[in-house]
N, C-alpha and C. Protein backbone atom coordinates (compact mmCIF):
# COMPACT_ATOMS: atom_id res chain seq x y z
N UNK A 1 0.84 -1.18 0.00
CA UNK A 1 0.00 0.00 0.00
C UNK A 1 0.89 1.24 0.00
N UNK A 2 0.75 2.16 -1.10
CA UNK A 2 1.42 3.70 -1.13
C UNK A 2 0.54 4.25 -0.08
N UNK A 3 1.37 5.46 0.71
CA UNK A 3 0.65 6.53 1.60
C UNK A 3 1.03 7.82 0.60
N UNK A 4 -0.56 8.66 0.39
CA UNK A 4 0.07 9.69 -0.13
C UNK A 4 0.64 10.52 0.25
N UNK A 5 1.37 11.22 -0.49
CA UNK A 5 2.66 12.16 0.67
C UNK A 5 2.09 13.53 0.89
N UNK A 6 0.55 13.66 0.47
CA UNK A 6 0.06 15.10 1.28
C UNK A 6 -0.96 14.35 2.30
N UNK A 7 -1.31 13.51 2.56
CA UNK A 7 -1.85 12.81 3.91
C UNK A 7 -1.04 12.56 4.75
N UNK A 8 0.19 12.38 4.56
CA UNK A 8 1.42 11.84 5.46
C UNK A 8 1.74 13.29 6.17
N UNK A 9 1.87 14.09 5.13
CA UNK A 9 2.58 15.47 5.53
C UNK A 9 1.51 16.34 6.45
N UNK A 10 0.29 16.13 6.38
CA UNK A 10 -0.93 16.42 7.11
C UNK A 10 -1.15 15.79 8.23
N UNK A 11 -0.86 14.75 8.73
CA UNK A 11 -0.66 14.23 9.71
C UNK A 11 0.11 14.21 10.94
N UNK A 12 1.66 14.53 10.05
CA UNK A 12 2.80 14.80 10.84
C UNK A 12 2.60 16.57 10.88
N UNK A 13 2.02 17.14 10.43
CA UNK A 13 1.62 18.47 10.98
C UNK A 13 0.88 18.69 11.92
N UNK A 14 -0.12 18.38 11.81
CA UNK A 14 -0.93 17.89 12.66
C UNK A 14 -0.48 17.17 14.42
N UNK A 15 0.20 16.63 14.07
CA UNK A 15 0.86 15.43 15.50
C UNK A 15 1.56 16.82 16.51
N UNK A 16 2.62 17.28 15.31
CA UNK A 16 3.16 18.02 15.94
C UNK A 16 3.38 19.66 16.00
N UNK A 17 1.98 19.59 15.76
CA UNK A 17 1.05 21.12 16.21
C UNK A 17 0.57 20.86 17.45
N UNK A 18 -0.03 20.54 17.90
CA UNK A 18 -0.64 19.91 18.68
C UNK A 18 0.44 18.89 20.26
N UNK A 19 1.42 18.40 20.12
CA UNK A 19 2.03 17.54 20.64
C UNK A 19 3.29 17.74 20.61
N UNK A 20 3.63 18.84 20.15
CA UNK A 20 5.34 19.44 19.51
C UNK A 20 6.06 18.27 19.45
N UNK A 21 6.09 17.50 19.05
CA UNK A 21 7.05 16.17 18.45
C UNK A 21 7.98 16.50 17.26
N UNK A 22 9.14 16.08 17.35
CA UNK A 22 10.03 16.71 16.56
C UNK A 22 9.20 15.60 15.07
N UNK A 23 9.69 16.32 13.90
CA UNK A 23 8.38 15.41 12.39
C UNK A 23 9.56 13.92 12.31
N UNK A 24 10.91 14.08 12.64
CA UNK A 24 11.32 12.77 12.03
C UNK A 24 10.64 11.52 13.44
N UNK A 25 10.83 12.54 14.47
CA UNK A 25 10.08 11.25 15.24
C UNK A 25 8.61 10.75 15.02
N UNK A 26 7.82 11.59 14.65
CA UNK A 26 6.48 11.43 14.15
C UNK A 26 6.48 10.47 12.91
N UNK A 27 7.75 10.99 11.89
CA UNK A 27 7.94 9.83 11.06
C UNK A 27 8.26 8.58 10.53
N UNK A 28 9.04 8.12 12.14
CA UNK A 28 9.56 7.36 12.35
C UNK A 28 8.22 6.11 12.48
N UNK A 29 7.33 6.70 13.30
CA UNK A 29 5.98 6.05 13.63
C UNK A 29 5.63 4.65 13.23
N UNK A 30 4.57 3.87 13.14
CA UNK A 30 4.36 3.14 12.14
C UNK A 30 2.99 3.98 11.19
N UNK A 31 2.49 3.85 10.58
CA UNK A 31 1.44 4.43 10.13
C UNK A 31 -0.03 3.76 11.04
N UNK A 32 0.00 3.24 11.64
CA UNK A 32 -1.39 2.64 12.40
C UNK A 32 -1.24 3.83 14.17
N UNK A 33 -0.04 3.74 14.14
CA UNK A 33 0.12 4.17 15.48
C UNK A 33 0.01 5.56 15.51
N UNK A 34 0.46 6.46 14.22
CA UNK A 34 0.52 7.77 14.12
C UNK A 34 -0.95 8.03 13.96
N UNK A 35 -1.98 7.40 13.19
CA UNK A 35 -3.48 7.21 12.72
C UNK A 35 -4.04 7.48 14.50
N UNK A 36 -3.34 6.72 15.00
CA UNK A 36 -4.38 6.51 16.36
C UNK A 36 -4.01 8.09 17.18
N UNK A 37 -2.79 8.33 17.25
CA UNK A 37 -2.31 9.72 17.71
C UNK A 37 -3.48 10.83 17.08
N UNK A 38 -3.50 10.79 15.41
CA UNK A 38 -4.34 11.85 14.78
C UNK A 38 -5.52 11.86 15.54
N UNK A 39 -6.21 10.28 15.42
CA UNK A 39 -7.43 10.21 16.34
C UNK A 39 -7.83 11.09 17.38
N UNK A 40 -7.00 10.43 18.28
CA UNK A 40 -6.59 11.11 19.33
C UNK A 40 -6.92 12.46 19.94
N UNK A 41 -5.66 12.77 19.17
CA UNK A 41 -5.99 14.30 19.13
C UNK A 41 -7.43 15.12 18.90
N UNK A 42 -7.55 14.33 17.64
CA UNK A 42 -8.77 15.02 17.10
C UNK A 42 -9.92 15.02 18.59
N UNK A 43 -9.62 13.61 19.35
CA UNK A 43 -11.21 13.54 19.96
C UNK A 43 -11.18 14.31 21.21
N UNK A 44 -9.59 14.86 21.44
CA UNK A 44 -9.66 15.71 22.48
C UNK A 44 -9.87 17.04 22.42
N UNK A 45 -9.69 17.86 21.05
CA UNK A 45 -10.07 18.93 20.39
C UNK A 45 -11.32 18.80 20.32
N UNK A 46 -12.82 17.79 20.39
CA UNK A 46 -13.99 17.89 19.85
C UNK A 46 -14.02 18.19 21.27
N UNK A 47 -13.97 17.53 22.34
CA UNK A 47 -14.43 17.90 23.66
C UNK A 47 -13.70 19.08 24.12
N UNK A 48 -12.97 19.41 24.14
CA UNK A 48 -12.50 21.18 24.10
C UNK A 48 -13.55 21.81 23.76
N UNK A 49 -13.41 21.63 22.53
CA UNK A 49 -14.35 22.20 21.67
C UNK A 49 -15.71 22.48 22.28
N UNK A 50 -16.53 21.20 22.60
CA UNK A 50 -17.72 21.01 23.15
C UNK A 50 -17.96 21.56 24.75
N UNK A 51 -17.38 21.98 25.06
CA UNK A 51 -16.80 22.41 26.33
C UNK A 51 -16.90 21.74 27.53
N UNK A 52 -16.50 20.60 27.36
CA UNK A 52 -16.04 19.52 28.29
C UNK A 52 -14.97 18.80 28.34
């Protein structure tokens, strides 16, 4: 399976906006594990968000 390299690059922006992770360590990742980080993140930004 190819990863495209503006989903990859969106991701590792993402990780480390959020998590300041230097990008080669973010890149280092596996791709399932960095997926779950994005998750992650995301579901703690919705409840921020939601104000809880």
């Amino acid at each position: 399976m190819t990863y495209a390299p503006d989903r990859l690059l969106e991701e590792v922006a993402y990780v480390a906006y959020h998590f300041h992770w230097p990008r080669e360590e973010i890149l280092d990742l596996p791709h399932d594990e960095r997926a779950r980080w994005v998750r992650e993140i995301s579901r703690i930004n919705t409840r921020i968000n939601d104000g809880g």
